[in-house]
C-alpha atoms as a PDB file:
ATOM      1  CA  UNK A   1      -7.260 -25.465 -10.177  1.00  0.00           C
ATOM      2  CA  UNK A   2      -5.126 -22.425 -10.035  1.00  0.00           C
ATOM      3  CA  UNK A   3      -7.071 -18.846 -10.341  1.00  0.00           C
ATOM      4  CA  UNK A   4      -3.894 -18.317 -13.299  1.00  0.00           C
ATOM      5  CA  UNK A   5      -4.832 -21.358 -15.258  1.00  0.00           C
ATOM      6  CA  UNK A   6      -8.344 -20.040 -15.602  1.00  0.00           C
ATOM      7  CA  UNK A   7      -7.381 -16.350 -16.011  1.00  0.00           C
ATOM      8  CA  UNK A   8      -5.659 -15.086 -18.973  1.00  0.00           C
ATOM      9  CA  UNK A   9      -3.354 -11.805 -17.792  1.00  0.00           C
ATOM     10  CA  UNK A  10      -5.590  -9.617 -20.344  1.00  0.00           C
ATOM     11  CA  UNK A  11      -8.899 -11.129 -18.060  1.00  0.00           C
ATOM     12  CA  UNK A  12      -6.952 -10.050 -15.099  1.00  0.00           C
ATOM     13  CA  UNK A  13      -6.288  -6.346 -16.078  1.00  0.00           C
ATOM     14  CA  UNK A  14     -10.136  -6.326 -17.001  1.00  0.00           C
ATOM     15  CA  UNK A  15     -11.393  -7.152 -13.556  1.00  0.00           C
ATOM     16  CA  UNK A  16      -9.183  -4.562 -12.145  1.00  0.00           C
ATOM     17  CA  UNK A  17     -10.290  -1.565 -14.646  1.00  0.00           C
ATOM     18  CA  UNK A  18     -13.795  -2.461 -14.210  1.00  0.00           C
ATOM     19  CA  UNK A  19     -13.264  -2.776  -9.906  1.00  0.00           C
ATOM     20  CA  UNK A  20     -11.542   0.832 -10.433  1.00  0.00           C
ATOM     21  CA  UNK A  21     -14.082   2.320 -12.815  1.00  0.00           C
ATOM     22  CA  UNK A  22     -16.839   0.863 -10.583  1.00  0.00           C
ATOM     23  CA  UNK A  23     -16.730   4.093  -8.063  1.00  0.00           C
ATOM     24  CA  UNK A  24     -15.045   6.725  -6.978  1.00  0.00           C
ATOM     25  CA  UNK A  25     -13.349   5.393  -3.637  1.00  0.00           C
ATOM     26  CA  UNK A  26      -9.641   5.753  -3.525  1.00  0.00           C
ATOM     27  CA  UNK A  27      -7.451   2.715  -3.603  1.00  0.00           C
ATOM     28  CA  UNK A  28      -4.840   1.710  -0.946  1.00  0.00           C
ATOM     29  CA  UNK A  29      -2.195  -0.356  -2.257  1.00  0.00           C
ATOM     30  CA  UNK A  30       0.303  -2.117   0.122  1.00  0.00           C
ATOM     31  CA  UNK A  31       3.916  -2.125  -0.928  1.00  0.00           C
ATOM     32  CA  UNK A  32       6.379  -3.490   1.316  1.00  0.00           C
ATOM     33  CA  UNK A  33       9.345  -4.292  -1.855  1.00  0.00           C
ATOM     34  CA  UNK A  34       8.857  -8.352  -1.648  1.00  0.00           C
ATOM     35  CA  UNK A  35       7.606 -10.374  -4.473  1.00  0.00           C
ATOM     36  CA  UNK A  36       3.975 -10.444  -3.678  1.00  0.00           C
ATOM     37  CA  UNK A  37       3.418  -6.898  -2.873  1.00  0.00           C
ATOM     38  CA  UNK A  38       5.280  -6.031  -6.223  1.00  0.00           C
ATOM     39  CA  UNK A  39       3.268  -8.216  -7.853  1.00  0.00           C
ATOM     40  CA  UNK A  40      -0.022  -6.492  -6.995  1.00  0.00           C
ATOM     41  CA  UNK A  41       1.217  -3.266  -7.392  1.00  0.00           C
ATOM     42  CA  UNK A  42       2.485  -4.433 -10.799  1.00  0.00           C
ATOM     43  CA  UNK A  43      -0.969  -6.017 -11.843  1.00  0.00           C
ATOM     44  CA  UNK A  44      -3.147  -2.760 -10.982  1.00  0.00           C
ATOM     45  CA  UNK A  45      -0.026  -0.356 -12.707  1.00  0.00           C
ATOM     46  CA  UNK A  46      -0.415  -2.226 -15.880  1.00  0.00           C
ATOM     47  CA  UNK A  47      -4.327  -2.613 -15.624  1.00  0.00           C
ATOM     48  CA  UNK A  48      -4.680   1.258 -14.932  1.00  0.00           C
ATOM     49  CA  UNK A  49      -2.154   2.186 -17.617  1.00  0.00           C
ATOM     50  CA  UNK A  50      -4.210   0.532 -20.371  1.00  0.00           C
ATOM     51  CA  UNK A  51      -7.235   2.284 -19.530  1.00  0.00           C
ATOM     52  CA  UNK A  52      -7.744   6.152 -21.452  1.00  0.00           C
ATOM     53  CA  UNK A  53      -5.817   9.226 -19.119  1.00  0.00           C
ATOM     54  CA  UNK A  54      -9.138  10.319 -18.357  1.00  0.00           C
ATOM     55  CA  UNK A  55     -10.183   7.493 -16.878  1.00  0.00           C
ATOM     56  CA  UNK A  56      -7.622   7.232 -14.343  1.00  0.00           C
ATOM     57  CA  UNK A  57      -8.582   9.743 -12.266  1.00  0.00           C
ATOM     58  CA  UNK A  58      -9.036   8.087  -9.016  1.00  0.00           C
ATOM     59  CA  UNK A  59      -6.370   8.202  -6.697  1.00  0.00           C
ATOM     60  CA  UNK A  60      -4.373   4.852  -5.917  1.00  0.00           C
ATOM     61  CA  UNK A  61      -2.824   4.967  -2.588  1.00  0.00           C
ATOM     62  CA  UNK A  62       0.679   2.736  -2.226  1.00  0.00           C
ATOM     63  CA  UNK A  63       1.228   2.854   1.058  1.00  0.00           C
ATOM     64  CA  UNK A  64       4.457   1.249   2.733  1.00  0.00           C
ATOM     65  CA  UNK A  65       4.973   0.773   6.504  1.00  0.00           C
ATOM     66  CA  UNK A  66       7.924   1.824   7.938  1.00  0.00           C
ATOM     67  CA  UNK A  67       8.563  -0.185  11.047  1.00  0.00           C
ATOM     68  CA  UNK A  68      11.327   2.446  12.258  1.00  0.00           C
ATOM     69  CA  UNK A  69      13.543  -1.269  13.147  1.00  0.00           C
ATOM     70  CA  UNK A  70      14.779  -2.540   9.922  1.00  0.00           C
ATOM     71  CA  UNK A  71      18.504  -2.214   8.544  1.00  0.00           C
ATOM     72  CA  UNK A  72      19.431   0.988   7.362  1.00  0.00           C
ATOM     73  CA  UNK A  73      20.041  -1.413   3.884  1.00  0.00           C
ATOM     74  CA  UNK A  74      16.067  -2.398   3.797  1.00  0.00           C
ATOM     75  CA  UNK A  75      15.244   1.154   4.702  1.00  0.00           C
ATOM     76  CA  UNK A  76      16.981   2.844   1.624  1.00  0.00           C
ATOM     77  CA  UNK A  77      15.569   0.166  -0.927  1.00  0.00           C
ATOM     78  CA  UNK A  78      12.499   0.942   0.351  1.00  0.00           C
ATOM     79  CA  UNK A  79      12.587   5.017  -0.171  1.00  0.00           C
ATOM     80  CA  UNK A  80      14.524   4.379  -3.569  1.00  0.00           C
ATOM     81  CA  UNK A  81      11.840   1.774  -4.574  1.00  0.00           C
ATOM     82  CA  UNK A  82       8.853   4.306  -3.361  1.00  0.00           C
ATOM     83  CA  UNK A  83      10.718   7.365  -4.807  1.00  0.00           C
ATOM     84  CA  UNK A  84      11.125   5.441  -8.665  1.00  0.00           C
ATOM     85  CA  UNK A  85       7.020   4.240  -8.189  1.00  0.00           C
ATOM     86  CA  UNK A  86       5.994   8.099  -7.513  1.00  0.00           C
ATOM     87  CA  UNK A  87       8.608   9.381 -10.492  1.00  0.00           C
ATOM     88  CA  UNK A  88       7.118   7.061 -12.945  1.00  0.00           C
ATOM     89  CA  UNK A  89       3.217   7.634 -11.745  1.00  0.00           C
ATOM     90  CA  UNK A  90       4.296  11.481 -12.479  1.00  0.00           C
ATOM     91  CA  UNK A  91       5.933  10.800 -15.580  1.00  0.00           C
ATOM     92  CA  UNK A  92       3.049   8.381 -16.991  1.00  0.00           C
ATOM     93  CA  UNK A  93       0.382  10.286 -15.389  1.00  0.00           C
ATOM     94  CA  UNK A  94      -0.645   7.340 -13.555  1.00  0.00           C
ATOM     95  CA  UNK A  95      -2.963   7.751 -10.007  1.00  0.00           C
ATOM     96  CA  UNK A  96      -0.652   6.513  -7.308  1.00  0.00           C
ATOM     97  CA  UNK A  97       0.476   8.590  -4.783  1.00  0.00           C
ATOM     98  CA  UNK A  98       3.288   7.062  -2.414  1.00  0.00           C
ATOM     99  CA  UNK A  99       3.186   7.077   1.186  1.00  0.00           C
ATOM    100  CA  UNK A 100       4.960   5.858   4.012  1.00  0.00           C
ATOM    101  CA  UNK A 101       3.348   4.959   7.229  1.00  0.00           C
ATOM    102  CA  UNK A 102       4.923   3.836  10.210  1.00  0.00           C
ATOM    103  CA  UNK A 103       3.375   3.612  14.330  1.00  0.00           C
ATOM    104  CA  UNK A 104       2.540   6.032  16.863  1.00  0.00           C
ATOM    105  CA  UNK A 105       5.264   6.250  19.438  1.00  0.00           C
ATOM    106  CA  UNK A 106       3.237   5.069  21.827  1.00  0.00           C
ATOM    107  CA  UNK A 107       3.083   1.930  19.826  1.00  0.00           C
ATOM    108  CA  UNK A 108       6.613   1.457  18.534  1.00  0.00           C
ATOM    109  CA  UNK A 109       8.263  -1.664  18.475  1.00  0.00           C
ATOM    110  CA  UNK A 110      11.039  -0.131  21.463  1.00  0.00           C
ATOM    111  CA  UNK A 111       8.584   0.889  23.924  1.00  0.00           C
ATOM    112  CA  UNK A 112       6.593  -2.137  23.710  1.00  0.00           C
ATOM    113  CA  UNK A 113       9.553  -4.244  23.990  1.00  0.00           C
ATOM    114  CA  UNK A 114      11.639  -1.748  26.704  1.00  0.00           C
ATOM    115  CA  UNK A 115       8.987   0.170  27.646  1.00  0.00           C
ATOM    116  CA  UNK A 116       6.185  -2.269  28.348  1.00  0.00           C
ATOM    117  CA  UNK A 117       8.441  -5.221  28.875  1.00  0.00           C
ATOM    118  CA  UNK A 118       7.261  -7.483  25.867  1.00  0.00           C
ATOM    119  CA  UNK A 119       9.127 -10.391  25.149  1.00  0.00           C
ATOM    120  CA  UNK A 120      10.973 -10.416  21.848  1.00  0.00           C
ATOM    121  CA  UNK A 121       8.265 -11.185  19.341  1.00  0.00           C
ATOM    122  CA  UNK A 122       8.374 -14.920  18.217  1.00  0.00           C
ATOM    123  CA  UNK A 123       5.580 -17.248  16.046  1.00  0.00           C
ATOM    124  CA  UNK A 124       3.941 -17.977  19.174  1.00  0.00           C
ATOM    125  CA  UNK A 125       3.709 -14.195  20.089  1.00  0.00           C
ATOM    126  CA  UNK A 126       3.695 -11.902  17.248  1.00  0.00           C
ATOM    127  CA  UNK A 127       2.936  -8.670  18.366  1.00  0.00           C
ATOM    128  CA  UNK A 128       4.882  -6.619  16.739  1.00  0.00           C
ATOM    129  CA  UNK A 129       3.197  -7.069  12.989  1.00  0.00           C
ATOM    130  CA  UNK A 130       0.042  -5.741  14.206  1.00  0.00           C
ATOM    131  CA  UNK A 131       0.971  -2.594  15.943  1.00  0.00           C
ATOM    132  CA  UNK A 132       4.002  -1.750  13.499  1.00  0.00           C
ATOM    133  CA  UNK A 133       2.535  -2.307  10.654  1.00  0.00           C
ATOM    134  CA  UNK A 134      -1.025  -2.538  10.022  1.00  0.00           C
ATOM    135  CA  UNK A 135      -2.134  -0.207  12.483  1.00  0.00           C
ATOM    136  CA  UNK A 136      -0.269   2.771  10.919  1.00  0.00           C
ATOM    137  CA  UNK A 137      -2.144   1.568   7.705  1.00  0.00           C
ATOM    138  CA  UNK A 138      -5.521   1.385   9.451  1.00  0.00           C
ATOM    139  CA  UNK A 139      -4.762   4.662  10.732  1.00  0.00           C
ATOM    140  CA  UNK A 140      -3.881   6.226   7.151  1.00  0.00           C
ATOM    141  CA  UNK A 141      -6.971   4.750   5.739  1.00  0.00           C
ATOM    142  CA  UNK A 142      -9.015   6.241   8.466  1.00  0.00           C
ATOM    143  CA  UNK A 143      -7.405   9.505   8.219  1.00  0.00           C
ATOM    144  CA  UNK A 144      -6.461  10.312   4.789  1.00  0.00           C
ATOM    145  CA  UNK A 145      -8.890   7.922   2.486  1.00  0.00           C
ATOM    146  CA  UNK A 146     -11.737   7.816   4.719  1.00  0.00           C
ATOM    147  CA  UNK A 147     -11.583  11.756   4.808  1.00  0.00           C
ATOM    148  CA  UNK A 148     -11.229  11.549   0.820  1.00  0.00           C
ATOM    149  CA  UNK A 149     -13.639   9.564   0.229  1.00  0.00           C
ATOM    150  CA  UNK A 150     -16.186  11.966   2.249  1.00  0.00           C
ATOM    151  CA  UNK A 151     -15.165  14.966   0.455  1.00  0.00           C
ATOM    152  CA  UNK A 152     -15.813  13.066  -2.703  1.00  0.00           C
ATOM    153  CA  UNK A 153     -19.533  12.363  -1.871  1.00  0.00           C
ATOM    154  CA  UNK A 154     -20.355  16.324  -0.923  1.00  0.00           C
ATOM    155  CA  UNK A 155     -18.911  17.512  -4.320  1.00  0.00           C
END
């Protein structure tokens, strides 16, 4: 049985108020513009946006990574799409804070693939997803949340 044919929409938004009510760690959302990302991002937006201004203090992080190889087309739907999700948090004074991560030079997909001499990534040998995309998102959380969430606990 599907998790939707149990849950009503208004049990759904519950569960996500009371997760983000439950402490005061940030959140780290990951966007990348496709259905299913959207469709998280949409679920916590309209969960968090029922719940009283001065609850929603906590900060949700949407994080996007940036593989510095897709089409110029991809990129700027991206940035427009992570520009109109950090205009309306503003506007609504909603948590989210937009950011776009993308990998250490060292790790990019052209000097693994020139560079280091890796094949072409393929389904056998997929390389590339780790190192462009969630270790730049690793590395944010480590950084920036991680960091957050310490200076949370001394105040």
């Amino acid at each position: 049985m599907s998790f939707f044919e149990t849950n009503s929409l208004k049990d759904i938004h519950a569960s996500i108020q009371e997760v983000y009510l439950s402490d005061q760690r940030p959140w780290v959302v990951g966007y990348s513009g496709g259905k299913d990302s959207t469709c998280a991002l949409q679920l916590v937006w309209n969960a968090l946006a029922l719940l009283p201004t001065e609850k929603r203090q906590k900060p949700v992080y949407v994080i996007s990574s940036d593989t510095l190889v897709e089409t110029p087309i991809i990129v700027r739907y991206i940035d427009k799409n992570l520009e109109s999700i950090q205009k309306k948090s503003d506007e609504q004074g909603m948590p989210f804070i937009v950011q776009k991560v993308s990998p250490r030079v060292e790790r990019s997909f052209w000097v693994n693939l020139i560079g280091r001499g890796y094949p072409a990534p393929s389904n056998k040998f997929r390389w590339c997803t780790e190192r462009l995309k969630i270790e730049p998102a690793n590395d944010f959380i480590t950084q920036r949340v991680s960091a957050l969430e310490l200076s949370h606990v001394r105040s």
